[in-house]
PDB file of N, CA and C in Angstrom:
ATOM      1  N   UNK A   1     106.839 104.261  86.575  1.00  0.00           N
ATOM      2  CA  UNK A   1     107.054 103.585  87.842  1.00  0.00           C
ATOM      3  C   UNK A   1     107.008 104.627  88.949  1.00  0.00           C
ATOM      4  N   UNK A   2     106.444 104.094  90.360  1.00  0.00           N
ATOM      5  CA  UNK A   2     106.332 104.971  91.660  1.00  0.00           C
ATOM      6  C   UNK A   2     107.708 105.330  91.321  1.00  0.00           C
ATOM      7  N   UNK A   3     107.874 105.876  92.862  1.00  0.00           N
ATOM      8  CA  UNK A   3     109.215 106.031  94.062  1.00  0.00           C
ATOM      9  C   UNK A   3     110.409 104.815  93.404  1.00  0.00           C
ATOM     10  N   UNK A   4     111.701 105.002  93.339  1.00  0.00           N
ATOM     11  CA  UNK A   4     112.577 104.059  93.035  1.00  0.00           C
ATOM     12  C   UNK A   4     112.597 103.132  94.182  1.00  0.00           C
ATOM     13  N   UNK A   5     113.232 101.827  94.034  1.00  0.00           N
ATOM     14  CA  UNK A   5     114.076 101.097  95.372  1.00  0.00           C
ATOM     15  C   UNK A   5     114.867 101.934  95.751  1.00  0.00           C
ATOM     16  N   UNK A   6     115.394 101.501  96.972  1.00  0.00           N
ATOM     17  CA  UNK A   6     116.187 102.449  97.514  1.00  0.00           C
ATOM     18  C   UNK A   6     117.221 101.094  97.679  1.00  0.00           C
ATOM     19  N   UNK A   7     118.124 101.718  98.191  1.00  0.00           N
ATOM     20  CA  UNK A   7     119.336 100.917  98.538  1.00  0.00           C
ATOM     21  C   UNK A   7     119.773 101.037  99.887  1.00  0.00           C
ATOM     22  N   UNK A   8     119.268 102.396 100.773  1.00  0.00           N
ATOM     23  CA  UNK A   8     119.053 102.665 101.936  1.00  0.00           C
ATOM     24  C   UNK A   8     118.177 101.926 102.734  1.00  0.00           C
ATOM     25  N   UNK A   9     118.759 100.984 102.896  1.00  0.00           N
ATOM     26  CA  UNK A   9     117.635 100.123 103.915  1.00  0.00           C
ATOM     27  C   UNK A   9     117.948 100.080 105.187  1.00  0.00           C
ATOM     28  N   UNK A  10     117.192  99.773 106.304  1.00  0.00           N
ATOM     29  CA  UNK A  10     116.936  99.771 107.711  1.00  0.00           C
ATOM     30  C   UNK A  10     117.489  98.867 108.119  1.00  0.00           C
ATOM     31  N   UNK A  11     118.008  98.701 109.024  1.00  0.00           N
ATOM     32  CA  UNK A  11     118.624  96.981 109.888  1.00  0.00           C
ATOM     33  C   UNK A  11     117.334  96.261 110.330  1.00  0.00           C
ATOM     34  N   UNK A  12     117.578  95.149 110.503  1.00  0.00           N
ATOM     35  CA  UNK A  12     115.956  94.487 111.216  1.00  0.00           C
ATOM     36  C   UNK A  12     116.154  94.936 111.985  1.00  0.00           C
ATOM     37  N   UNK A  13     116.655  95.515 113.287  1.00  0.00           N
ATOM     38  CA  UNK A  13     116.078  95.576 114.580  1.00  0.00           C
ATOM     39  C   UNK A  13     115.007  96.898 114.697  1.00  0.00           C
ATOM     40  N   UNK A  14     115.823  97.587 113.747  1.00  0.00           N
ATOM     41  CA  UNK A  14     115.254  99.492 113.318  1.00  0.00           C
ATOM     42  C   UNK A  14     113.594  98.709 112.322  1.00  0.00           C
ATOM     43  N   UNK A  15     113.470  97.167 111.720  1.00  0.00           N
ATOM     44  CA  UNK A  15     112.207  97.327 110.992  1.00  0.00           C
ATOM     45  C   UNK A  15     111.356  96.588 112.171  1.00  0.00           C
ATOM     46  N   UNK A  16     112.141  95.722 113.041  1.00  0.00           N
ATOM     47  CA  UNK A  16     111.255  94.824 114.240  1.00  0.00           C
ATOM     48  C   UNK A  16     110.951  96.194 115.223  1.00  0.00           C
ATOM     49  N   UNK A  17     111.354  97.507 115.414  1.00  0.00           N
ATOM     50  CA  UNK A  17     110.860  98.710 116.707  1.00  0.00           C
ATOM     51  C   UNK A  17     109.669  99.209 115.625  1.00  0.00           C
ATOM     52  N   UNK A  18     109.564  99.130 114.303  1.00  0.00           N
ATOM     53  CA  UNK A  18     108.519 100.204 113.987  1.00  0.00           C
ATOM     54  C   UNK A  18     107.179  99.691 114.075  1.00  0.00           C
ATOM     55  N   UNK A  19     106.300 101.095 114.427  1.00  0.00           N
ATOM     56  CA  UNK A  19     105.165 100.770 115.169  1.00  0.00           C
ATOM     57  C   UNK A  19     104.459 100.672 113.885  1.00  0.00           C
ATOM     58  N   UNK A  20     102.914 100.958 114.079  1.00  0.00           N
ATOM     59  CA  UNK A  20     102.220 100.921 113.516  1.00  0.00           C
ATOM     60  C   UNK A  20     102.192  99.583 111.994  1.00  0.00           C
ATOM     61  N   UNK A  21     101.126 100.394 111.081  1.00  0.00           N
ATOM     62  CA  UNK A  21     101.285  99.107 109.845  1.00  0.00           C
ATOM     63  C   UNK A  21     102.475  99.582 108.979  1.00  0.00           C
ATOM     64  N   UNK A  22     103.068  98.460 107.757  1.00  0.00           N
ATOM     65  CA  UNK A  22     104.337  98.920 107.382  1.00  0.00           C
ATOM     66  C   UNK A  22     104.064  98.177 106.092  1.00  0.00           C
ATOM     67  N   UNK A  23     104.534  98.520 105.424  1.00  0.00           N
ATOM     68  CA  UNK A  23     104.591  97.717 103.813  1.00  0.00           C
ATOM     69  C   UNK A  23     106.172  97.781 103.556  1.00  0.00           C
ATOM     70  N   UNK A  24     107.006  96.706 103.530  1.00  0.00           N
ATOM     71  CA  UNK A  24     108.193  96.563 102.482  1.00  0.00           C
ATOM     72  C   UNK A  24     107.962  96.107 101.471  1.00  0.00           C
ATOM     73  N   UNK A  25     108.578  96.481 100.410  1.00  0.00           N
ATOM     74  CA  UNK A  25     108.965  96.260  98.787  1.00  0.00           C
ATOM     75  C   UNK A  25     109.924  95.823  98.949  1.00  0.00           C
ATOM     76  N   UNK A  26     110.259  94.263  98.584  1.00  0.00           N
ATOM     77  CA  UNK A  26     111.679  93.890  98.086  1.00  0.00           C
ATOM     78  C   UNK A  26     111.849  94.256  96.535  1.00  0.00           C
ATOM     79  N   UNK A  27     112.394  94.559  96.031  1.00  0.00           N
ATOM     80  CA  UNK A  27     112.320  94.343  94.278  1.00  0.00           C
ATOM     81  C   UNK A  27     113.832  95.199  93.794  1.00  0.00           C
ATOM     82  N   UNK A  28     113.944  95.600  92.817  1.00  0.00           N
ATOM     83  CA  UNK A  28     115.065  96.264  91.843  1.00  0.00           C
ATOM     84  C   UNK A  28     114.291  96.986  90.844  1.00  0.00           C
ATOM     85  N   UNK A  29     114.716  98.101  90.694  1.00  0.00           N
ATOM     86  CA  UNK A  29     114.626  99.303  89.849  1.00  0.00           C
ATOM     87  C   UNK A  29     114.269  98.407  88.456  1.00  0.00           C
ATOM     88  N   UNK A  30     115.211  97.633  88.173  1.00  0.00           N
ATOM     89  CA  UNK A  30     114.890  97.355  86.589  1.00  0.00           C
ATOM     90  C   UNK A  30     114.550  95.633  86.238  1.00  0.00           C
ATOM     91  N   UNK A  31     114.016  95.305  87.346  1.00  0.00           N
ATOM     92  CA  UNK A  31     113.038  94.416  87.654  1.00  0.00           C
ATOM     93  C   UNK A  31     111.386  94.239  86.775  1.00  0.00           C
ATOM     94  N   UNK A  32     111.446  93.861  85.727  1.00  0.00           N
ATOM     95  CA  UNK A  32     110.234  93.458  84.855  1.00  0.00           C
ATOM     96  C   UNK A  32     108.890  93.161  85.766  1.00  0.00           C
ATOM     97  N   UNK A  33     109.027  92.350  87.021  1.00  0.00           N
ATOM     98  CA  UNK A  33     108.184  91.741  87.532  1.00  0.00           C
ATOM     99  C   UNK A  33     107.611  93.223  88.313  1.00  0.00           C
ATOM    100  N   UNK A  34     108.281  94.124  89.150  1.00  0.00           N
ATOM    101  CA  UNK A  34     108.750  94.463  90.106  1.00  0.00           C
ATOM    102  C   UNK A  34     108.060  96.405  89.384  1.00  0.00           C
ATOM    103  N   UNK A  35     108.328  96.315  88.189  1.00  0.00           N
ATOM    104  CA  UNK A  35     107.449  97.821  87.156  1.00  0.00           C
ATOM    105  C   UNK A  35     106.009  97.017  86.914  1.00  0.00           C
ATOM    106  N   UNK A  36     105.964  95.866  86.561  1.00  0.00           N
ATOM    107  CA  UNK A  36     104.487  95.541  86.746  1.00  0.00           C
ATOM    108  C   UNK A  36     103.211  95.869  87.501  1.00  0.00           C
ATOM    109  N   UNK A  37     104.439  95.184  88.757  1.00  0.00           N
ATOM    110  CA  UNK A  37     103.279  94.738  89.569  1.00  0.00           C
ATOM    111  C   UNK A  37     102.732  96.671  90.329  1.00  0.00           C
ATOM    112  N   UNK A  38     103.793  97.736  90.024  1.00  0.00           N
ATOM    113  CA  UNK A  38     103.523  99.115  90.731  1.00  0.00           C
ATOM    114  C   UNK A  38     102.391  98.975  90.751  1.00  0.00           C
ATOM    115  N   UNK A  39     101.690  99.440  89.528  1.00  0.00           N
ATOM    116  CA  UNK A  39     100.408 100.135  89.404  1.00  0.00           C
ATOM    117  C   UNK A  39      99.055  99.402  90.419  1.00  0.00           C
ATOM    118  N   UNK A  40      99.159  97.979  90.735  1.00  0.00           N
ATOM    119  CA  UNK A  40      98.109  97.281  91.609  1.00  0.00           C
ATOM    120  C   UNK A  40      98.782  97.387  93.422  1.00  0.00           C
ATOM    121  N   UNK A  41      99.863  97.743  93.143  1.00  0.00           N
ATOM    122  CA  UNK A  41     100.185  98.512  94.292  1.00  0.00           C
ATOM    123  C   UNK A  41      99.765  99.618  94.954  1.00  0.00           C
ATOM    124  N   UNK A  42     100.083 100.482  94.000  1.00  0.00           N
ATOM    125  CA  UNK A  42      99.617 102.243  93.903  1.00  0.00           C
ATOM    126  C   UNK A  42      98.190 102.320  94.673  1.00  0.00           C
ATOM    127  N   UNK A  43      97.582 101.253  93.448  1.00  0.00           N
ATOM    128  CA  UNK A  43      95.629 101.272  93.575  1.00  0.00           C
ATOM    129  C   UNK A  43      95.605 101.026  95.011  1.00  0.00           C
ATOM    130  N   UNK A  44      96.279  99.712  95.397  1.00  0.00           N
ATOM    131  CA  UNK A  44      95.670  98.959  97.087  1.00  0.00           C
ATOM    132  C   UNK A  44      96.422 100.031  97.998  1.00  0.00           C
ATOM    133  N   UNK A  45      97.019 101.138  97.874  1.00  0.00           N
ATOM    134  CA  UNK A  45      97.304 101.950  99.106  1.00  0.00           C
ATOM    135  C   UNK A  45      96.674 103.281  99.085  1.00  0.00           C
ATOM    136  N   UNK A  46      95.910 103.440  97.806  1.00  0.00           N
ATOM    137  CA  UNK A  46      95.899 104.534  97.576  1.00  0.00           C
ATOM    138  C   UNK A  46      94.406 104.720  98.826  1.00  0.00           C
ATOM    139  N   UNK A  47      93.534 104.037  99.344  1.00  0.00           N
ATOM    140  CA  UNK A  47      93.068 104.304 100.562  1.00  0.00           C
ATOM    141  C   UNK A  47      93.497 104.022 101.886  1.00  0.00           C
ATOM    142  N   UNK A  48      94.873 103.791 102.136  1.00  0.00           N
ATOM    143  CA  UNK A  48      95.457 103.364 103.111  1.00  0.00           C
ATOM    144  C   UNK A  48      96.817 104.402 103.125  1.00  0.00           C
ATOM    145  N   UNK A  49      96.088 105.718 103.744  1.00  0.00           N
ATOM    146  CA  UNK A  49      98.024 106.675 103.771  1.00  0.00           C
ATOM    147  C   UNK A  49      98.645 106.268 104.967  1.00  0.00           C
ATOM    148  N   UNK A  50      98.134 105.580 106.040  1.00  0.00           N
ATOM    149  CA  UNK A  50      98.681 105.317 107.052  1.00  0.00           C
ATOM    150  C   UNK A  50      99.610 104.123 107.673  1.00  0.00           C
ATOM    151  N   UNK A  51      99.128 103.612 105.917  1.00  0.00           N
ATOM    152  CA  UNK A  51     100.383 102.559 106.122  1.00  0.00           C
ATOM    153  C   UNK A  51     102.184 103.171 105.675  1.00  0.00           C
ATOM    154  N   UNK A  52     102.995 103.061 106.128  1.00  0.00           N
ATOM    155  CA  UNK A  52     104.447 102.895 105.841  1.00  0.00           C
ATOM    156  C   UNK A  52     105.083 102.239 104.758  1.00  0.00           C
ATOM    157  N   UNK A  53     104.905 102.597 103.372  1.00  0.00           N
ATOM    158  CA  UNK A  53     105.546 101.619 101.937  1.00  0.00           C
ATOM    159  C   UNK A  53     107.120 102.318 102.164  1.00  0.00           C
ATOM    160  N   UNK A  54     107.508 101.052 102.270  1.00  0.00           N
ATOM    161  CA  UNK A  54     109.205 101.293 102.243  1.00  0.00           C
ATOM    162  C   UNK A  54     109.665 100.427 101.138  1.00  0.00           C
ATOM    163  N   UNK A  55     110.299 100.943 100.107  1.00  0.00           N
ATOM    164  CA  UNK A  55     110.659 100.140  98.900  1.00  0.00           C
ATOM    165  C   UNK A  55     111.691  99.979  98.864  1.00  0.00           C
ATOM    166  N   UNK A  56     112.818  98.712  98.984  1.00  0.00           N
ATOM    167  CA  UNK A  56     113.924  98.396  99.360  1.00  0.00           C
ATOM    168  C   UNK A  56     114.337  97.635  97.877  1.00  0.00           C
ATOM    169  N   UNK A  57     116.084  98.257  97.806  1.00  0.00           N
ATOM    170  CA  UNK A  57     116.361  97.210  96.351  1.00  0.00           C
ATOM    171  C   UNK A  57     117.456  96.469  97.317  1.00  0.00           C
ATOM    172  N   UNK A  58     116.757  95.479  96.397  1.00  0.00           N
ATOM    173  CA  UNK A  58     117.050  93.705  97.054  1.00  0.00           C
ATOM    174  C   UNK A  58     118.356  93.343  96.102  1.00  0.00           C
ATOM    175  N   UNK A  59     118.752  92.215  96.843  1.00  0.00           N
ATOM    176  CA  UNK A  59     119.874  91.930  95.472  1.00  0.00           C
ATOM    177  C   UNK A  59     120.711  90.632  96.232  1.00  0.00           C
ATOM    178  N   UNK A  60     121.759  90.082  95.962  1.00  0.00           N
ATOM    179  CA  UNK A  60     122.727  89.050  96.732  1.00  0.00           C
ATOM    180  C   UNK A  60     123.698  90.200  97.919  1.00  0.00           C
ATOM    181  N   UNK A  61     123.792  89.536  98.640  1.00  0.00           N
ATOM    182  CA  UNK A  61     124.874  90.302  99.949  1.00  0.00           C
ATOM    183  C   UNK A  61     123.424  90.986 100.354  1.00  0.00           C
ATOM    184  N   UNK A  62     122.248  91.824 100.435  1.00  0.00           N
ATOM    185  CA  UNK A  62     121.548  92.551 100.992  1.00  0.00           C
ATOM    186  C   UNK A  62     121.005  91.872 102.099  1.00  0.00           C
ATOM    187  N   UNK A  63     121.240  92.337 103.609  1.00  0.00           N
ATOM    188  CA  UNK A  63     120.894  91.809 104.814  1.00  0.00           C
ATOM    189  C   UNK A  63     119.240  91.757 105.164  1.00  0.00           C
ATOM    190  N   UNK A  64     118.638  92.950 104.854  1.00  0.00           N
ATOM    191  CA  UNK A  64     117.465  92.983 105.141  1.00  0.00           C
ATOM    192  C   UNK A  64     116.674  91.694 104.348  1.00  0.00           C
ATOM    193  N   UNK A  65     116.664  91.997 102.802  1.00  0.00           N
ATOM    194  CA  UNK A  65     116.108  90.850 101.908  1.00  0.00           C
ATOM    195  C   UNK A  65     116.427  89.285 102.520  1.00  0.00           C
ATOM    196  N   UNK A  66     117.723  89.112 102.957  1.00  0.00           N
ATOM    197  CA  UNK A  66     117.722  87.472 103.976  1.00  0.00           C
ATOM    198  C   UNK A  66     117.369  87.444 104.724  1.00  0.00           C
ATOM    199  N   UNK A  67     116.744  88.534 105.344  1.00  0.00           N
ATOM    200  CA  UNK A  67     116.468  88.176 107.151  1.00  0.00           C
ATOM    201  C   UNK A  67     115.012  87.716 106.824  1.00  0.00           C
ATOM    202  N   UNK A  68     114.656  88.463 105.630  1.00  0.00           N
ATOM    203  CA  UNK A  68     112.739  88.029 105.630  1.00  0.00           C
ATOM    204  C   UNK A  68     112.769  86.555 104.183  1.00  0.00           C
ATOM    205  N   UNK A  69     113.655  86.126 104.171  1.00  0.00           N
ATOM    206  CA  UNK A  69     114.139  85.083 103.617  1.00  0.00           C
ATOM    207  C   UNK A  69     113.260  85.365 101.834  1.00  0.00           C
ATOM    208  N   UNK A  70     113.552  86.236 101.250  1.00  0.00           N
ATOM    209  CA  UNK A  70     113.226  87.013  99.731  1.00  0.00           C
ATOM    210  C   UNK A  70     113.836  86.094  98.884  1.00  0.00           C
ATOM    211  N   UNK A  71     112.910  85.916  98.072  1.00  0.00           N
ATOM    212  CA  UNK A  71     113.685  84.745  97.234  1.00  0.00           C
ATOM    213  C   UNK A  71     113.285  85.771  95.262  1.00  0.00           C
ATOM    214  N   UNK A  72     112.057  86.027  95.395  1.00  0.00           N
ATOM    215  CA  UNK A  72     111.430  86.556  93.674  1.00  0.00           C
ATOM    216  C   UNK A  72     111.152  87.782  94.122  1.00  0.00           C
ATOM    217  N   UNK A  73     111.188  88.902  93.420  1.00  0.00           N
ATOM    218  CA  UNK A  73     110.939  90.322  93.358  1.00  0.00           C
ATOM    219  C   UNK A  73     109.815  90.305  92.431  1.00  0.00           C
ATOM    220  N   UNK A  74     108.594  90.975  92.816  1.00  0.00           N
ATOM    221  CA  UNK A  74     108.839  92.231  94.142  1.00  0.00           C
ATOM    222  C   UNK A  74     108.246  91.008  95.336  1.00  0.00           C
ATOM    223  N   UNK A  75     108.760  91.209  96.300  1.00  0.00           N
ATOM    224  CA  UNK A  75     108.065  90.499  97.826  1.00  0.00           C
ATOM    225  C   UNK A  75     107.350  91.454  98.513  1.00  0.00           C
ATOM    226  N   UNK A  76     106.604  90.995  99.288  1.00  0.00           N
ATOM    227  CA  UNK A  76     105.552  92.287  99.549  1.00  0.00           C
ATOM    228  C   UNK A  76     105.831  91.959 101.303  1.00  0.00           C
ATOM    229  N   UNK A  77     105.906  92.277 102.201  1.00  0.00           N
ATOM    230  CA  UNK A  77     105.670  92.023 103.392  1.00  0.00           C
ATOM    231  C   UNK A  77     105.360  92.883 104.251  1.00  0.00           C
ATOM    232  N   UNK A  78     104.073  92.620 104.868  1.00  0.00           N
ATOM    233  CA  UNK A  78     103.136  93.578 105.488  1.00  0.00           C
ATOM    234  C   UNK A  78     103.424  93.225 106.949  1.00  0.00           C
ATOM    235  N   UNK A  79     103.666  94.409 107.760  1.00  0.00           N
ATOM    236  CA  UNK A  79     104.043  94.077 109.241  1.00  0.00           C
ATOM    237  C   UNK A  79     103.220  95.324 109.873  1.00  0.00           C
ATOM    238  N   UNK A  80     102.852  94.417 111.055  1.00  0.00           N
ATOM    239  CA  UNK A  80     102.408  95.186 112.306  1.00  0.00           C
ATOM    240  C   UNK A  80     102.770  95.785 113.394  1.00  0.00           C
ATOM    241  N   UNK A  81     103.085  96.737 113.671  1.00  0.00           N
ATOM    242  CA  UNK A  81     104.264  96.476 115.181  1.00  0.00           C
ATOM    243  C   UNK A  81     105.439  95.558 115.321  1.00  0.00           C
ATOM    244  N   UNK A  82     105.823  95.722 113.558  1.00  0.00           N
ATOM    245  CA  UNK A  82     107.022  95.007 113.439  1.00  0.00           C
ATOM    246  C   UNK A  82     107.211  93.666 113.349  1.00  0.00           C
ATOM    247  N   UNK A  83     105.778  92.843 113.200  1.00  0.00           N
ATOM    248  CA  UNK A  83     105.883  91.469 113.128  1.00  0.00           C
ATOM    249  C   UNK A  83     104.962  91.219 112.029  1.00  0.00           C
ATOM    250  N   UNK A  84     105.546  90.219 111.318  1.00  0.00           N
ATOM    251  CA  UNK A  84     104.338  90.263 109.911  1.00  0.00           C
ATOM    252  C   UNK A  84     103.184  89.484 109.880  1.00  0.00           C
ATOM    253  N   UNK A  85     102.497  90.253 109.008  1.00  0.00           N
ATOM    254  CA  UNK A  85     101.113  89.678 108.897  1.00  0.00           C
ATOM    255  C   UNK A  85     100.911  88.998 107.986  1.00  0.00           C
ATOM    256  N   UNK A  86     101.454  89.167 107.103  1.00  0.00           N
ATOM    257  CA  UNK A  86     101.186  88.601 105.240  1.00  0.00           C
ATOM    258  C   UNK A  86     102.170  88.835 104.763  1.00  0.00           C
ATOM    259  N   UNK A  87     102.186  88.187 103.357  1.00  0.00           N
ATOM    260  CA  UNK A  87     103.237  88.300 102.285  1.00  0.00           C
ATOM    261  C   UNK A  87     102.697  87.799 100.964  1.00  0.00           C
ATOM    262  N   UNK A  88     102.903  88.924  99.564  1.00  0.00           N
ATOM    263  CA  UNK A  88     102.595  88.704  98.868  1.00  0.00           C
ATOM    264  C   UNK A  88     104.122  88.167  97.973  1.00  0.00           C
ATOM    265  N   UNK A  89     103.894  87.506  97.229  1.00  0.00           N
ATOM    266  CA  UNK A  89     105.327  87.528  95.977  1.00  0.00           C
ATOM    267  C   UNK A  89     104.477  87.687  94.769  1.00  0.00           C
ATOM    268  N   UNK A  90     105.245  88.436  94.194  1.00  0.00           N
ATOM    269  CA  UNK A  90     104.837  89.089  93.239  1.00  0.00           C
ATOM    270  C   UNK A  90     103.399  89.368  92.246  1.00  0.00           C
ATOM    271  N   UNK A  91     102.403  90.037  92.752  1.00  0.00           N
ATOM    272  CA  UNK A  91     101.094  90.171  92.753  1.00  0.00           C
ATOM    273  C   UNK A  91     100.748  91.006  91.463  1.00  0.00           C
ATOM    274  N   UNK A  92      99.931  90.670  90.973  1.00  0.00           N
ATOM    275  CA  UNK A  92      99.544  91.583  89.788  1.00  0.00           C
ATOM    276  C   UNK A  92      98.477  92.033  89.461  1.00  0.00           C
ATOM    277  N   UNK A  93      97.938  92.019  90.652  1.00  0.00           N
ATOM    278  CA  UNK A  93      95.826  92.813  90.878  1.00  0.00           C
ATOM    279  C   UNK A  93      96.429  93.676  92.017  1.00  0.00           C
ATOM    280  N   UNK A  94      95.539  94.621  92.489  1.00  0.00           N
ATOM    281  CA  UNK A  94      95.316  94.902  93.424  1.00  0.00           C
ATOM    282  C   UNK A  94      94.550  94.589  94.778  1.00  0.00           C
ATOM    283  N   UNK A  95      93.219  93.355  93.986  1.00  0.00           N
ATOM    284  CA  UNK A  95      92.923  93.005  94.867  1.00  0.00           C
ATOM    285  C   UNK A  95      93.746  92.109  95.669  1.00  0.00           C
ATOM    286  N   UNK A  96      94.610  91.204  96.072  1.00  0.00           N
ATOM    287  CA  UNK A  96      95.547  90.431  96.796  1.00  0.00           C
ATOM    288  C   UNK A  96      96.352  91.610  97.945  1.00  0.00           C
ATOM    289  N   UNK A  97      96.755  92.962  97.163  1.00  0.00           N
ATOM    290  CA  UNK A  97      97.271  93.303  97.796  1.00  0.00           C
ATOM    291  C   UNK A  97      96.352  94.393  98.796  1.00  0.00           C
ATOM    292  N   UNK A  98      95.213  94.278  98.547  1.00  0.00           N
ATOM    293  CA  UNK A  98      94.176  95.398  99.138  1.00  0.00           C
ATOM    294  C   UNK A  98      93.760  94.496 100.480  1.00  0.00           C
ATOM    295  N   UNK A  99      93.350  92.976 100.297  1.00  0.00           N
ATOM    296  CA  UNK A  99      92.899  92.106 101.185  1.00  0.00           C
ATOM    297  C   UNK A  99      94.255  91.856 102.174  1.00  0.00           C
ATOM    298  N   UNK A 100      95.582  92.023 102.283  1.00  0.00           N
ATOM    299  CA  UNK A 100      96.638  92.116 103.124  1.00  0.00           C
ATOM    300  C   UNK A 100      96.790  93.297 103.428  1.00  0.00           C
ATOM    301  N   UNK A 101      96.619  94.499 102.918  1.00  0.00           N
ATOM    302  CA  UNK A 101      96.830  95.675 104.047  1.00  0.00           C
ATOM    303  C   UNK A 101      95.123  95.739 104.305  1.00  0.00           C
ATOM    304  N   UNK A 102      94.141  94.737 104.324  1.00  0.00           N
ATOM    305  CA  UNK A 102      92.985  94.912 105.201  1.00  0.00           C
ATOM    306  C   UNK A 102      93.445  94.232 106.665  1.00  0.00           C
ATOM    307  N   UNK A 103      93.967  93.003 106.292  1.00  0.00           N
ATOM    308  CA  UNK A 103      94.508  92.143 107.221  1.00  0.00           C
ATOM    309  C   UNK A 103      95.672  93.023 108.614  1.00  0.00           C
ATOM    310  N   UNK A 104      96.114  93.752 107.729  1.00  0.00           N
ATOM    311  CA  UNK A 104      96.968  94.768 108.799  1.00  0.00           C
ATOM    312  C   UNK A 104      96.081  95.597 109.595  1.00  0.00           C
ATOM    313  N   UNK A 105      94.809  96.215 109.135  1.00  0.00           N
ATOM    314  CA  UNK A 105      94.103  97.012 110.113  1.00  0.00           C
ATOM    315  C   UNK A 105      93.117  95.666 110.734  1.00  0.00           C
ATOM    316  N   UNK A 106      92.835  94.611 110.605  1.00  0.00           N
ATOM    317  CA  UNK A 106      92.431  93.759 111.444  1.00  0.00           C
ATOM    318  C   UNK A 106      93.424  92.820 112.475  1.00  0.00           C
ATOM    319  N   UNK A 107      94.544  92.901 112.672  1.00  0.00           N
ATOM    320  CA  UNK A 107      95.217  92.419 113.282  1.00  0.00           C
ATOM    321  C   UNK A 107      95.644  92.955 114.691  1.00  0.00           C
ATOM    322  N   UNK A 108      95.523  92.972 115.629  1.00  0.00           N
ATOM    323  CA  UNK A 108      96.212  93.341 116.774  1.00  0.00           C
ATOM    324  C   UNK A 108      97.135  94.168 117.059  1.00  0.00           C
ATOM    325  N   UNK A 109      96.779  95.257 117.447  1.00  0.00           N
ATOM    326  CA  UNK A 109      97.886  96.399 117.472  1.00  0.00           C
ATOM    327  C   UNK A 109      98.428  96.184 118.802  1.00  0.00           C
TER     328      UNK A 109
END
């Protein structure tokens, strides 16, 4: 598996100021769905360094995961200048997730 979740997560207002493109990971460390789906992750960024993958562990009580209303791990949510563009739940190609961070460099900066 990448990078762990973190448990250090951002407040929305700190994820609604960030500029540019952004990738959150909702998911959990020992999440079946969530070690799957890495590797078609990995692939769809691996030409995109300029996006922001922030991998957040999700769980009950976690503020960030309700504000983007997370229901199945991993959730994928791709934002632009802090407003989203797409959302994957739980993807297991790369292509799905390659065609949403295309969608981020076609969207309106």
């Amino acid at each position: 598996m990448s990078a762990p979740y973190s448990s250090d997560e951002p407040g929305r207002a700190e994820v609604d100021a960030m500029r540019g493109p952004v990738l959150l990971e909702f998911g959990d460390n020992f999440c079946g769905f969530c070690r799957a789906a890495q590797p078609a992750i990995a692939r769809a960024l691996e030409d995109r360094p300029d996006v922001r993958h922030i991998k957040i562990a999700d769980g009950r009580g976690r503020p960030l995961g309700r504000s983007f209303s997370v229901k199945l791990w991993p959730t994928l949510v791709f934002l632009q200048d802090g407003k989203e563009v797409e959302r994957l739940v739980r993807p297991v190609d790369h292509h799905p997730v390659a065609k949403a961070l295309r969608a981020l460099a076609d969207s309106p900066a």
